[in-house]
Protein backbone atom coordinates (compact mmCIF):
# COMPACT_ATOMS: atom_id res chain seq x y z
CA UNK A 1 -7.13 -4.44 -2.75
CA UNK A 2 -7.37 -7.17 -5.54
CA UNK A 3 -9.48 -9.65 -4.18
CA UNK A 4 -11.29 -9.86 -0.66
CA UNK A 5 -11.44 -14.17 0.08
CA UNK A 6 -12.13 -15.68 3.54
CA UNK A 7 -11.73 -19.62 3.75
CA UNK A 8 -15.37 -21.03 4.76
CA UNK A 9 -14.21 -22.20 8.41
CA UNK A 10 -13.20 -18.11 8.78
CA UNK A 11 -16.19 -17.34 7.73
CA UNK A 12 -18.66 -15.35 9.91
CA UNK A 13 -16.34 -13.46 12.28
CA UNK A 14 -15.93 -10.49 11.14
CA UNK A 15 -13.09 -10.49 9.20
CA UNK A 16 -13.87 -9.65 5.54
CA UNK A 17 -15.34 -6.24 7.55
CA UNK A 18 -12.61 -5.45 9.52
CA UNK A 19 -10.02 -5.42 6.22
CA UNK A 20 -12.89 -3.53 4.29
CA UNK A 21 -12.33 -1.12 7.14
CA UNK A 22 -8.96 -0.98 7.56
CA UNK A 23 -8.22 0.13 3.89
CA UNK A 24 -11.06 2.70 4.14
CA UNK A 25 -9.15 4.17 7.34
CA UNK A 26 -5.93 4.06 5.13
CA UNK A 27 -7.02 6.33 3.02
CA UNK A 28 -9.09 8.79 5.17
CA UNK A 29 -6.30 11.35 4.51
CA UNK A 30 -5.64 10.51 1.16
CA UNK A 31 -6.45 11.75 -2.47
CA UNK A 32 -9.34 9.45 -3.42
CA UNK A 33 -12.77 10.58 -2.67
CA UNK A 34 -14.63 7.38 -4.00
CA UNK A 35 -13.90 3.77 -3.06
CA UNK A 36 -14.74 1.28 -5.86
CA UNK A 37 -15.16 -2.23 -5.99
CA UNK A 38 -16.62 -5.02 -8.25
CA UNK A 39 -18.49 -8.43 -6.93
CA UNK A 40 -20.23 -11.26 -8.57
CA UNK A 41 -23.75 -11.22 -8.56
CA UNK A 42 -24.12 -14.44 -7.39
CA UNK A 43 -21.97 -13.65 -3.89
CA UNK A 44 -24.77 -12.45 -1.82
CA UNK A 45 -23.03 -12.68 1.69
CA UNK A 46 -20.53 -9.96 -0.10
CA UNK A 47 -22.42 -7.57 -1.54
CA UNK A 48 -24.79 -7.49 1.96
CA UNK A 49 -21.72 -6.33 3.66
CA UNK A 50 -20.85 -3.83 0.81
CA UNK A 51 -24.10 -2.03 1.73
CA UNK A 52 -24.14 -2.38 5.03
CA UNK A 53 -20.38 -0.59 5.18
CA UNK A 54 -22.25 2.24 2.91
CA UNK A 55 -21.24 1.08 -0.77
CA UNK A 56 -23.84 1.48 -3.27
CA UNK A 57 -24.33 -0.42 -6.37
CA UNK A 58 -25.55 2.39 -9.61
CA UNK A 59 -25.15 -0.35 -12.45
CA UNK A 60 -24.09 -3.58 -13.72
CA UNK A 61 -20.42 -3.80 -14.52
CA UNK A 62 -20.02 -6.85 -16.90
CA UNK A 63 -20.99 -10.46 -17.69
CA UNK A 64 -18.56 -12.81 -16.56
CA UNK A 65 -18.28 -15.98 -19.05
CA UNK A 66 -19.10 -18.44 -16.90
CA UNK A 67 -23.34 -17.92 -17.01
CA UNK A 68 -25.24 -14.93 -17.91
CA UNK A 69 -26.62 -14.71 -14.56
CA UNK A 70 -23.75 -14.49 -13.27
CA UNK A 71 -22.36 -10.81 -13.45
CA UNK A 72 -20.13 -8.03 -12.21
CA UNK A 73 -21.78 -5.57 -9.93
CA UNK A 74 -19.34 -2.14 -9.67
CA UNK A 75 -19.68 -0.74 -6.38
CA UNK A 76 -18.71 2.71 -5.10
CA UNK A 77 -18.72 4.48 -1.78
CA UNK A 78 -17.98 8.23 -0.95
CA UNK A 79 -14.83 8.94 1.57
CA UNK A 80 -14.90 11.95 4.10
C-alpha cells in the first residue's frame, strides 16, 4: 500500500481501519513478519490509529521539505 487517503466527508467511519486490516489479513500467511509504514508527523488522526491497530513508532524517519516540524515517522508492527 502506497498511500492510505480518505476524503474528509468519509472521514470517521471506519474505513482507513478496515483497509489497514484487510492488507494485514492478506498477508497472515505470507513471508513478511513486520509491517512498515511511514506518516507525517503532523497527521495525528493517522498515527492514533497506527497504535491503536498495534504499530509502534522506534524513530524518526526523515524531514520532509515543507517545515522542519513537519517529519516522517517510520512505523512497524509484528505479524503472527
Amino acid at each position: 500500500v502506497n498511500n492510505v487517503y480518505v476524503r474528509e466527508e468519509a472521514r470517521k467511519q471506519g474505513l482507513a481501519q478496515l483497509v489497514m486490516e484487510a492488507v494485514e489479513d492478506s498477508l497472515s500467511d505470507k513471508l513478511p513478519t513486520t509491517l512498515k509504514l511511514t506518516v507525517q508527523s503532523k497527521n495525528i488522526p493517522a498515527i492514533s490509529l497506527y497504535k491503536k491497530l498495534g504499530f509502534e513508532a522506534p524513530g524518526v524517519y526523515g524531514f520532509l521539505d515543507a517545515t522542519p516540524f513537519d517529519f516522517l515517522i517510520e512505523m512497524e508492527k509484528k505479524l503472527g
